[in-house]
C-alpha atoms as a PDB file:
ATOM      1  CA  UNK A   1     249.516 173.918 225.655  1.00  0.00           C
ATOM      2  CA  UNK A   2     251.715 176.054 223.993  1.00  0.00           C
ATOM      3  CA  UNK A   3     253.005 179.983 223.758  1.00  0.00           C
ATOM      4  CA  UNK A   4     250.048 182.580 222.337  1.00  0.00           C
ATOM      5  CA  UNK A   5     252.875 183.918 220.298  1.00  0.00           C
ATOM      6  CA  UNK A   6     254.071 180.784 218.662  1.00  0.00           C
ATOM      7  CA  UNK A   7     250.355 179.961 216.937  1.00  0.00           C
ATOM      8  CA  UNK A   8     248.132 181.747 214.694  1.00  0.00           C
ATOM      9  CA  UNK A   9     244.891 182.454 216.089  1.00  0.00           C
ATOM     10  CA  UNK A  10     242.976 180.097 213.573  1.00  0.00           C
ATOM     11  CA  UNK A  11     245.325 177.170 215.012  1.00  0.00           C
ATOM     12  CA  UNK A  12     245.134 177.907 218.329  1.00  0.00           C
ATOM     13  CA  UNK A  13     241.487 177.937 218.310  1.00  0.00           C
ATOM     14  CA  UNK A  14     241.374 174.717 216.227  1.00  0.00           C
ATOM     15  CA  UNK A  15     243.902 172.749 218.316  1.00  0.00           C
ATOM     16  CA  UNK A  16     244.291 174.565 221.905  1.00  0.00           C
ATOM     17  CA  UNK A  17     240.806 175.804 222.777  1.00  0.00           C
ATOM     18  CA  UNK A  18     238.199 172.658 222.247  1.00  0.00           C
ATOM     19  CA  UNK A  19     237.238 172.342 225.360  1.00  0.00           C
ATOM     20  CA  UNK A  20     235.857 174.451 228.576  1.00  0.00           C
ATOM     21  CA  UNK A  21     239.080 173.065 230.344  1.00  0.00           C
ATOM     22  CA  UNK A  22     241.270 173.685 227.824  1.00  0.00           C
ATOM     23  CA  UNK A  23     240.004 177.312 227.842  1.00  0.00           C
ATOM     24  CA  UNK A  24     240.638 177.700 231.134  1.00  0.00           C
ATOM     25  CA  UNK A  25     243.690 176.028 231.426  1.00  0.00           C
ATOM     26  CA  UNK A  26     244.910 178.559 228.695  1.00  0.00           C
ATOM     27  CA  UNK A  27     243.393 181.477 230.398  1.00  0.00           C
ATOM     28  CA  UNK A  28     245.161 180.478 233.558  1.00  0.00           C
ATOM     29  CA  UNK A  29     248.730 179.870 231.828  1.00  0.00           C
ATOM     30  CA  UNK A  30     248.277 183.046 229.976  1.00  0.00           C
ATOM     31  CA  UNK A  31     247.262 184.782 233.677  1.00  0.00           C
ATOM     32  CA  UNK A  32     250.429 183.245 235.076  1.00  0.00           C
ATOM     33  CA  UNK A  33     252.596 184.623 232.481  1.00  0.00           C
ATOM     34  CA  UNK A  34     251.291 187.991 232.320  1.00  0.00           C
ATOM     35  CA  UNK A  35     251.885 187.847 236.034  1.00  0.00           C
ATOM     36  CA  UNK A  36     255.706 186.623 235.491  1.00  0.00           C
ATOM     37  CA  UNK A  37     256.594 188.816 232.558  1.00  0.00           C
ATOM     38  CA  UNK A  38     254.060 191.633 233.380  1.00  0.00           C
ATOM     39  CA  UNK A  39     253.113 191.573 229.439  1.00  0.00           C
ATOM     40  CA  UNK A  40     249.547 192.540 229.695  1.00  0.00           C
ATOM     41  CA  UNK A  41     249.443 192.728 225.933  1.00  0.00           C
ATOM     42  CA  UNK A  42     249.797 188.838 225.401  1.00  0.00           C
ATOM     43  CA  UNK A  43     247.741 187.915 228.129  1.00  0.00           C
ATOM     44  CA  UNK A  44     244.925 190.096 226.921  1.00  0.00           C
ATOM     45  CA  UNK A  45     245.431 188.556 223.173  1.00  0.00           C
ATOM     46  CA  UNK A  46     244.976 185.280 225.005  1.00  0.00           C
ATOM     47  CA  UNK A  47     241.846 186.648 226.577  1.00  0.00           C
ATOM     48  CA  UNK A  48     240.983 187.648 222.308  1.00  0.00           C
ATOM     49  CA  UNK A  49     241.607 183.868 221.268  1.00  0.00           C
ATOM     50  CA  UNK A  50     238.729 182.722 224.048  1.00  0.00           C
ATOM     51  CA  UNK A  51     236.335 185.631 223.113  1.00  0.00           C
ATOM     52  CA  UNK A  52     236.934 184.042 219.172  1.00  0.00           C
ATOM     53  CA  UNK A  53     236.592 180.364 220.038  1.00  0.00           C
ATOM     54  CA  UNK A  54     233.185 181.059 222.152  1.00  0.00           C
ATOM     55  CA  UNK A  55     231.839 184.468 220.851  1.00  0.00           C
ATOM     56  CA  UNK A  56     232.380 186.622 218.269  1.00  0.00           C
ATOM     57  CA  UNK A  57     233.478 190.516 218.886  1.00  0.00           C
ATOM     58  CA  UNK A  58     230.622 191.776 217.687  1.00  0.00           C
ATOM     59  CA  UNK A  59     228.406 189.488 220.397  1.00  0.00           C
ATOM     60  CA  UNK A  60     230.884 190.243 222.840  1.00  0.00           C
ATOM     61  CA  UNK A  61     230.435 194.045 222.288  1.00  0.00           C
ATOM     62  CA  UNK A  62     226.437 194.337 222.569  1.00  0.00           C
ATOM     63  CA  UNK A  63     226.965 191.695 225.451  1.00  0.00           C
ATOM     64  CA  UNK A  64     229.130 193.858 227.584  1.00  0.00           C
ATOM     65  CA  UNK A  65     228.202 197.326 226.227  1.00  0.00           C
ATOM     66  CA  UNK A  66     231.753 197.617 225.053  1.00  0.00           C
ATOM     67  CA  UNK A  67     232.385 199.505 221.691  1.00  0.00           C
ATOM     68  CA  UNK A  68     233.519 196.847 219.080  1.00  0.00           C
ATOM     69  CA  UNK A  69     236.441 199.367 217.900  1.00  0.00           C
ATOM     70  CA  UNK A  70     237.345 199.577 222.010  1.00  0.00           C
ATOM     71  CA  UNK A  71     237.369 195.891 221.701  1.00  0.00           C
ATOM     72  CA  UNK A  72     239.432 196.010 218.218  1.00  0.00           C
ATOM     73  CA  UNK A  73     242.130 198.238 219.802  1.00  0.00           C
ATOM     74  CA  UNK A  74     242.269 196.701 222.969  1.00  0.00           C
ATOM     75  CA  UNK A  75     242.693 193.224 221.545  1.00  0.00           C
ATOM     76  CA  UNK A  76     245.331 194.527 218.827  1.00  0.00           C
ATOM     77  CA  UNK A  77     247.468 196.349 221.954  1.00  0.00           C
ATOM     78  CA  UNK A  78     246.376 200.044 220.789  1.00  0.00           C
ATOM     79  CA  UNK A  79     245.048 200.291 224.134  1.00  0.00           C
ATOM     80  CA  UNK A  80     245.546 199.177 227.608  1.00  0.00           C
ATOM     81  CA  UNK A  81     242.172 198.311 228.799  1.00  0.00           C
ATOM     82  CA  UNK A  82     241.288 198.811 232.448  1.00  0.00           C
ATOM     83  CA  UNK A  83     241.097 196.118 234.893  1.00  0.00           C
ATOM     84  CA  UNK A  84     237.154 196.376 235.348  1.00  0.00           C
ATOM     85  CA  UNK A  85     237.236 196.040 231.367  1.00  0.00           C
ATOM     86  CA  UNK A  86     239.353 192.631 231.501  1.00  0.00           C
ATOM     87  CA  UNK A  87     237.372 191.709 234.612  1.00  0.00           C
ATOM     88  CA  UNK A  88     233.920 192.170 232.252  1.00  0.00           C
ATOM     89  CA  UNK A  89     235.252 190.438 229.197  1.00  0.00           C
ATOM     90  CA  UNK A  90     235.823 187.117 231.906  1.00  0.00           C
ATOM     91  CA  UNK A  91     232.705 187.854 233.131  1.00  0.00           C
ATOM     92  CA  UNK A  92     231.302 187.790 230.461  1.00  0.00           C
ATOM     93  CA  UNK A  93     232.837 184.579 228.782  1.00  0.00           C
ATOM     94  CA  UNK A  94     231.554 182.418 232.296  1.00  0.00           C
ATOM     95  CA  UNK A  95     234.940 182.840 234.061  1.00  0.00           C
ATOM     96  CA  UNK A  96     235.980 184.801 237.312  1.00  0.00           C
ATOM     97  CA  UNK A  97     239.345 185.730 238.499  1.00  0.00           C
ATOM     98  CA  UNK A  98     240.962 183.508 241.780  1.00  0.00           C
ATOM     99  CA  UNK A  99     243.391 184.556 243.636  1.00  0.00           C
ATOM    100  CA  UNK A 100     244.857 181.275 245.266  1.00  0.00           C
END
C-alpha cells in the first residue's frame, strides 16, 4: 500500500481500496502513522478516501447526523474533529477501533 499523500484520491480509490481488507489494511497503516507522526490531518484524509470508496459524503452525513460542510471541513483539515466524531465516521463505515 502506499503513502495517502503520494496518490490522488481517484487513484487511490481505484487501485488501493478494492477490497474490505484492503480498506482496513489502509485504515490501520494510516492509524499507525497518525500514531507515529501524530498527523491527525492525514490520517483523517485517509479516513475521507474510505468514506469515498464505500459512501458518499452526503450518505455519510444523513447517516451519522453530521453536517455535510462539518464533514467538508473536517476532511479538508479546516477542522480538527473530535474523537467521538472520528469514532462515528468508523462506526459508521462497519469498523471499530482496537487497541492491541
Amino acid at each position: 500500500m502506499k503513502n495517502i499523500n503520494n496518490f490522488n484520491i481517484s487513484e487511490i480509490i481505484e487501485q488501493e481500496l478494492k477490497t474490505e481488507d484492503d480498506i482496513k489494511e489502509w485504515l490501520s497503516m494510516n492509524l499507525e502513522a497518525y500514531l507515529d507522526d501524530g498527523n491527525l490531518n492525514a490520517f483523517v484524509r485517509s479516513l475521507e478516501y474510505v468514506v469515498r470508496a464505500k459512501d458518499t459524503i452526503s450518505n455519510l452525513s444523513k447517516k451519522t447526523g453530521i453536517s455535510r460542510s462539518n464533514l467538508y471541513a473536517i476532511f479538508k483539515g479546516e477542522v480538527t474533529p473530535q474523537f467521538d466524531t472520528v469514532l462515528k465516521v468508523l462506526k459508521e463505515l462497519g469498523y471499530t477501533l482496537k487497541v492491541a
